[in-house]
C-alpha atoms as a PDB file:
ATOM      1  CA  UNK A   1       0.000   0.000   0.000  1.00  0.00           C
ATOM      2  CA  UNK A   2       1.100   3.476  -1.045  1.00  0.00           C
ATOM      3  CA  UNK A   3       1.397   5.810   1.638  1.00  0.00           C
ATOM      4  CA  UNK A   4       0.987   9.833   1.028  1.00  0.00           C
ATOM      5  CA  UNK A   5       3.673  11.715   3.075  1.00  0.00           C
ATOM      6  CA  UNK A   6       2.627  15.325   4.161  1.00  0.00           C
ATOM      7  CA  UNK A   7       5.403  17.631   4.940  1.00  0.00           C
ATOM      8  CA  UNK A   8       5.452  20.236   8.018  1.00  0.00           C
ATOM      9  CA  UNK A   9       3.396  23.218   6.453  1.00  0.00           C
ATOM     10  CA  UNK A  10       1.728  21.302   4.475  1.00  0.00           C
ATOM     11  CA  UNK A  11      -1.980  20.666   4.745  1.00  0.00           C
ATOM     12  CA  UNK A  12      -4.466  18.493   3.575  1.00  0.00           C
ATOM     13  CA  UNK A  13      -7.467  19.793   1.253  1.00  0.00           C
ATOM     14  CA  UNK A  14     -10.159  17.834  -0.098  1.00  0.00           C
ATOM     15  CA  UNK A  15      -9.886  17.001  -4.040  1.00  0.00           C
ATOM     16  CA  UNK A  16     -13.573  18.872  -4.485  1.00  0.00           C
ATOM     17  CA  UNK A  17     -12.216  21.664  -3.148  1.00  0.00           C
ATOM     18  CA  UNK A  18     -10.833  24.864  -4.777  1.00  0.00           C
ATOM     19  CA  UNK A  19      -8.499  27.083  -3.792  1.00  0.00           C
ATOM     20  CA  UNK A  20     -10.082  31.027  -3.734  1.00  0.00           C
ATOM     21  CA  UNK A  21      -7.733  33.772  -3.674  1.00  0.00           C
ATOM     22  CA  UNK A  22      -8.326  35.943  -0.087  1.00  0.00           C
ATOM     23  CA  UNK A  23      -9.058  39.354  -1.955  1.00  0.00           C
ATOM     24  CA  UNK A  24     -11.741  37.544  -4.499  1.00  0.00           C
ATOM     25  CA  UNK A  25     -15.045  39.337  -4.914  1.00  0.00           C
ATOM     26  CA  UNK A  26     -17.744  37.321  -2.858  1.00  0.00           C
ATOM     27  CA  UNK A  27     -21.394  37.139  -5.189  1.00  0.00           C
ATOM     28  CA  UNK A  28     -24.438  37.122  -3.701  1.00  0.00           C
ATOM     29  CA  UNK A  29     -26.424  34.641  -5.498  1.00  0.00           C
ATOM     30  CA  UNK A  30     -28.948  36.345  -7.373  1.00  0.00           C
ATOM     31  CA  UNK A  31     -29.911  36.905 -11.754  1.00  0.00           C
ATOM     32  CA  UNK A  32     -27.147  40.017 -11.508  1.00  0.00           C
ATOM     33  CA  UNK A  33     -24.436  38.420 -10.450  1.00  0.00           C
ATOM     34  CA  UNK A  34     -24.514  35.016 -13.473  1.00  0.00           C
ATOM     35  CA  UNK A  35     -22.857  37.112 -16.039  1.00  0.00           C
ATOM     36  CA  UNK A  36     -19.837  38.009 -13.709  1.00  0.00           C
ATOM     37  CA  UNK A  37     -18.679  34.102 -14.870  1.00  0.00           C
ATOM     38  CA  UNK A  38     -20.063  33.696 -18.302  1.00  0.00           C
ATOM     39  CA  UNK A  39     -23.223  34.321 -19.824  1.00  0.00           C
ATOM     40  CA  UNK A  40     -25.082  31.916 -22.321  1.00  0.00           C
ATOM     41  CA  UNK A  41     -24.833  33.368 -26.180  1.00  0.00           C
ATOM     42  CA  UNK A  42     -27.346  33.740 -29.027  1.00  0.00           C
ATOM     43  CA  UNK A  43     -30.441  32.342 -28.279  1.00  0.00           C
ATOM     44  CA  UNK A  44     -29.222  30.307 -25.897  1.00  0.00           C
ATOM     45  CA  UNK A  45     -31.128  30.526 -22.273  1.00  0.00           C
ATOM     46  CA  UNK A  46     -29.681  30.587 -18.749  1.00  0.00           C
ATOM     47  CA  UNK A  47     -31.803  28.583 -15.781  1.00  0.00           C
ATOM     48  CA  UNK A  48     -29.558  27.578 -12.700  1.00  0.00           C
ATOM     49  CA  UNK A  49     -25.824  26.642 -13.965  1.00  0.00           C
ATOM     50  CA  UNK A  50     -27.029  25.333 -17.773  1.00  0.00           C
ATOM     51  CA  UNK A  51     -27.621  26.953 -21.217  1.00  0.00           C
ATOM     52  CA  UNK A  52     -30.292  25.630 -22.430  1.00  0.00           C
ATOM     53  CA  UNK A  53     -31.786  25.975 -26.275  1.00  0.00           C
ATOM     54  CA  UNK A  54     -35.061  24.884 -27.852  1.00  0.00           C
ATOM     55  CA  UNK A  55     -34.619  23.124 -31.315  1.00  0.00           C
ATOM     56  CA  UNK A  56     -37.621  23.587 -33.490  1.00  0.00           C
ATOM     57  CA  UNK A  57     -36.898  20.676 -36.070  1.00  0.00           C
ATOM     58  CA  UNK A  58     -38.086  17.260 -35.054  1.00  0.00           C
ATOM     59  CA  UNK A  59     -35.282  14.276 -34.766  1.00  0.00           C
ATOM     60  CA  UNK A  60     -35.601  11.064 -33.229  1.00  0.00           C
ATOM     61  CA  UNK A  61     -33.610  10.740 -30.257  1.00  0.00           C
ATOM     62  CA  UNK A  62     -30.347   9.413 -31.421  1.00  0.00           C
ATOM     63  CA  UNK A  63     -30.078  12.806 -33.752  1.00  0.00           C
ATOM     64  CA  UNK A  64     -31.013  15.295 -31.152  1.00  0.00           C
ATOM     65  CA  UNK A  65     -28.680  14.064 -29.138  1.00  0.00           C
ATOM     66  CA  UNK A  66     -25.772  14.226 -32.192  1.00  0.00           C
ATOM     67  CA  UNK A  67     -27.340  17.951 -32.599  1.00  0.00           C
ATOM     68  CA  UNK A  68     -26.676  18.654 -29.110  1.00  0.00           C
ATOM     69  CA  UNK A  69     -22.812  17.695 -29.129  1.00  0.00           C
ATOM     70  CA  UNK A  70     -22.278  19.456 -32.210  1.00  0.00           C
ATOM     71  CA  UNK A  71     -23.340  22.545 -30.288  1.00  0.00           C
ATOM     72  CA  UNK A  72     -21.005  21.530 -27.384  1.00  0.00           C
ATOM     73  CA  UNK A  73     -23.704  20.337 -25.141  1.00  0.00           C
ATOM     74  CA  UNK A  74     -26.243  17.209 -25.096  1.00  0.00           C
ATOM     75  CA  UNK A  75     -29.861  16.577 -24.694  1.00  0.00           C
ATOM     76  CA  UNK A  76     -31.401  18.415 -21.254  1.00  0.00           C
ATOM     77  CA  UNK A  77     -31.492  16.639 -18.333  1.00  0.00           C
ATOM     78  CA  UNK A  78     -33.932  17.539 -15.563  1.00  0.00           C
ATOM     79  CA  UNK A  79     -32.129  16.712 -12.077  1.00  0.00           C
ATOM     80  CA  UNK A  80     -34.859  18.737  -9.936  1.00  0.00           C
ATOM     81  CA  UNK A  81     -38.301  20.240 -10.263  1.00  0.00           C
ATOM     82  CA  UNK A  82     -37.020  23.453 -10.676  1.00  0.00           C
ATOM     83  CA  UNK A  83     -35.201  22.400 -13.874  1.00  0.00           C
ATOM     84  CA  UNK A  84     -38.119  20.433 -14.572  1.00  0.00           C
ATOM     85  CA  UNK A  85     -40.413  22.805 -14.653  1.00  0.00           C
ATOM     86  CA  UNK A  86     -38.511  25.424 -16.479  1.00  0.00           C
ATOM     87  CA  UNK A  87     -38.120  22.633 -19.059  1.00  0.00           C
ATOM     88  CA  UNK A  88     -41.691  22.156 -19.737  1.00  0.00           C
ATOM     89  CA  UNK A  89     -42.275  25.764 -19.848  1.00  0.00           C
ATOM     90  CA  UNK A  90     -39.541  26.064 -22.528  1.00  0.00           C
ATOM     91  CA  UNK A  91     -41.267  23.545 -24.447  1.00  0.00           C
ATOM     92  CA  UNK A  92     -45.291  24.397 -23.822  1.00  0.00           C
ATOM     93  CA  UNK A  93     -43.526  28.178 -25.000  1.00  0.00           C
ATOM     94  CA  UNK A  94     -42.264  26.840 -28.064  1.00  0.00           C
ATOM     95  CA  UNK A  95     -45.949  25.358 -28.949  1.00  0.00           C
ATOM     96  CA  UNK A  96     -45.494  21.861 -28.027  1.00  0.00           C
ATOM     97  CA  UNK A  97     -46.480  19.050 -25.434  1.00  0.00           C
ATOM     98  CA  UNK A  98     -44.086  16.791 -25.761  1.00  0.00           C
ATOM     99  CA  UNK A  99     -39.874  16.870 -26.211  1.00  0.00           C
ATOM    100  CA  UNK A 100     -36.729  14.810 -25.774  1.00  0.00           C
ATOM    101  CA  UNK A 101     -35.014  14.930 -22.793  1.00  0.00           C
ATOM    102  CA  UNK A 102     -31.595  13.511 -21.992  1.00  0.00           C
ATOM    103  CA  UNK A 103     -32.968  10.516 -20.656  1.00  0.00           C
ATOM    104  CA  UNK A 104     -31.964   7.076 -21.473  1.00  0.00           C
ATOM    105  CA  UNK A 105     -32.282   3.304 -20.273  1.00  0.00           C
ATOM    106  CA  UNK A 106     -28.711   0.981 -20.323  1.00  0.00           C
ATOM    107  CA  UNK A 107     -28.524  -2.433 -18.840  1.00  0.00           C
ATOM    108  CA  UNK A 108     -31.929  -2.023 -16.708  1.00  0.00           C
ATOM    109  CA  UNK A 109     -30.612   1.736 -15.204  1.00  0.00           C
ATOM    110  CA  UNK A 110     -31.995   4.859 -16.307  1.00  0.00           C
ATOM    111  CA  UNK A 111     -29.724   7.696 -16.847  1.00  0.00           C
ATOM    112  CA  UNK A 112     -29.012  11.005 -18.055  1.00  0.00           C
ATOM    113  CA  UNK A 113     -26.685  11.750 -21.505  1.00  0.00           C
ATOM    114  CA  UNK A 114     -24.688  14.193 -19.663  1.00  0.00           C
ATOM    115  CA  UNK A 115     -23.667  11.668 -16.485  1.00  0.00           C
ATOM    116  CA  UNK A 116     -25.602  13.968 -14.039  1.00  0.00           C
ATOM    117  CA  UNK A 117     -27.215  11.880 -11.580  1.00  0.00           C
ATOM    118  CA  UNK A 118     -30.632  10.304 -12.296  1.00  0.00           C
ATOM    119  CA  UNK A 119     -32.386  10.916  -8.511  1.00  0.00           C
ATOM    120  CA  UNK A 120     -34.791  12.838  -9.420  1.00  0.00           C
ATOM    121  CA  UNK A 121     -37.454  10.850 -10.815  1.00  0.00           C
ATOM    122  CA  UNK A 122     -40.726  12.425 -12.123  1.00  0.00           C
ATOM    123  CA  UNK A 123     -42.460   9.782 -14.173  1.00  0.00           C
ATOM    124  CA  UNK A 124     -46.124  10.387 -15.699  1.00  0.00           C
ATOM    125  CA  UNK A 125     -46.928   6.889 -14.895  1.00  0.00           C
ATOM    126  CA  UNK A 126     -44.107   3.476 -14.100  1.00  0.00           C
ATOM    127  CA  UNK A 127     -41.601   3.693 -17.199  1.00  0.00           C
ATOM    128  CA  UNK A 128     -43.246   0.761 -19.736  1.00  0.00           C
ATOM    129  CA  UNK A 129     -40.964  -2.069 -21.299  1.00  0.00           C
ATOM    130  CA  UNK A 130     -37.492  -2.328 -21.642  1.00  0.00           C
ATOM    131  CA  UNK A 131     -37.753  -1.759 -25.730  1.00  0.00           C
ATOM    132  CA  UNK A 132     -38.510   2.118 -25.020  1.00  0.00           C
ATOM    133  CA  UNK A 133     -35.442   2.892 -23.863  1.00  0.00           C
ATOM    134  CA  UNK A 134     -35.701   6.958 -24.020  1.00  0.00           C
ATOM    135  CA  UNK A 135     -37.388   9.667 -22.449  1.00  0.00           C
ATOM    136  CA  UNK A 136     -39.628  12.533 -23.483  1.00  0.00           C
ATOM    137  CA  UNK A 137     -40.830  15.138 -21.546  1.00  0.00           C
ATOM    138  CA  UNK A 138     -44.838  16.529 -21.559  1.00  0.00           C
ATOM    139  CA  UNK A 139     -45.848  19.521 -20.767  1.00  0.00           C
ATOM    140  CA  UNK A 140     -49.159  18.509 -18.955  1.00  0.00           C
ATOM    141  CA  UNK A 141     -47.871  15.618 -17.113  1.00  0.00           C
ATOM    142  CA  UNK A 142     -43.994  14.341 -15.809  1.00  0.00           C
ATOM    143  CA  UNK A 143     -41.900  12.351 -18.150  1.00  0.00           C
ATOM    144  CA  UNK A 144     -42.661   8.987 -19.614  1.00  0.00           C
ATOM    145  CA  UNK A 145     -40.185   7.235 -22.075  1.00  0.00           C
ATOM    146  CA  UNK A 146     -41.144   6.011 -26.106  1.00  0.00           C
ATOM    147  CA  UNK A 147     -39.372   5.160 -28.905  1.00  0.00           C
ATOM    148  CA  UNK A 148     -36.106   6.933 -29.714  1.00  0.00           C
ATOM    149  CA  UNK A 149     -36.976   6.591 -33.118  1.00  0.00           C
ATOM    150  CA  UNK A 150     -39.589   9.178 -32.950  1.00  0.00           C
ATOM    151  CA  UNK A 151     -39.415  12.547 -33.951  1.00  0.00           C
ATOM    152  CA  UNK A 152     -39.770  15.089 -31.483  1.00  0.00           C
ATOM    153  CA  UNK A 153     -38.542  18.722 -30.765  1.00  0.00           C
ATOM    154  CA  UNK A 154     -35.962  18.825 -28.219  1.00  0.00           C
ATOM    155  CA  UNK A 155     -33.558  21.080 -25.841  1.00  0.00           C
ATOM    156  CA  UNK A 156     -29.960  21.043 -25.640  1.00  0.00           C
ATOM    157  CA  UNK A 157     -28.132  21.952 -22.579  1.00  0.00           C
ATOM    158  CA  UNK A 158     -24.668  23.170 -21.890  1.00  0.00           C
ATOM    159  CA  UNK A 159     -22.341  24.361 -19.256  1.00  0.00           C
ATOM    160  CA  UNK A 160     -22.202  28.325 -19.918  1.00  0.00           C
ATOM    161  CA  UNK A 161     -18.106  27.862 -19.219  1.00  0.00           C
ATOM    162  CA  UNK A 162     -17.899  25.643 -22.232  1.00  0.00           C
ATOM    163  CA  UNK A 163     -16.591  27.528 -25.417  1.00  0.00           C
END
């Protein structure tokens, strides 16, 4: 076993930690304080710490998704109601009930495209069979998961640090 020597002076720090400089400004959280790190571009909308954009043209899931990276994000995931709910109102804003989300079933576990973690849950009724493998969002009810051949209007999300 590999044992990590500290020397005198030295101290420990978590790896999630980061160091902050002592004089850094300290940001109330609040709208006018977001830009200070980055700001999302074009039509591209801020909610919490994600860009998010509406795509008009219906793709099956597989090409939303392709979309997505090639605009240096992937399909949205929803991780909490708040995100949820901004989701649907995205969507029901755009004119439509139903869009992909980021959602997808591998080896029995339900996931999200972008590795955040899949706790919140927010089905419309118990996810049907295994052969529907991704999920689609509706504006009237919680999620429920179809075909990912179907076409459907979508939203990408991003990190607003990405460039």
């Amino acid at each position: 076993m590999e044992e990590h020597m500290i020397n005198a002076g030295e101290v420990s720090v978590p790896e999630h930690s980061v160091p902050v400089p002592r004089n850094a400004p300290v940001l109330e959280e609040g709208a006018e304080h977001e830009s200070y790190f980055s700001s999302c571009t074009g039509e591209w909308t801020r909610h919490g710490y994600h860009c998010f954009l509406f795509v008009r043209k219906a793709m099956s899931w597989y090409s939303a998704e392709e979309l997505c990276n090639g605009l240096g994000g992937h399909l949205a995931s929803a991780t909490n109601p708040s995100e949820y709910s901004f989701l649907q109102q995205m969507t029901e804003t755009n004119g439509e009930d139903v869009s992909w989300l980021g959602g997808f079933k591998l080896q029995d576990n339900w996931m999200w495209i972008d590795r955040q973690g899949f706790y919140y849950q927010n089905w419309f009724s118990p996810p049907s069979s295994s052969c529907f493998p991704c999920v689609n969002l509706s504006v009237f009810h919680g999620w429920g998961n179809t075909d990912c051949r179907v076409a459907n209007r979508f939203t990408c999300s991003k990190s607003p640090f990405s460039c």
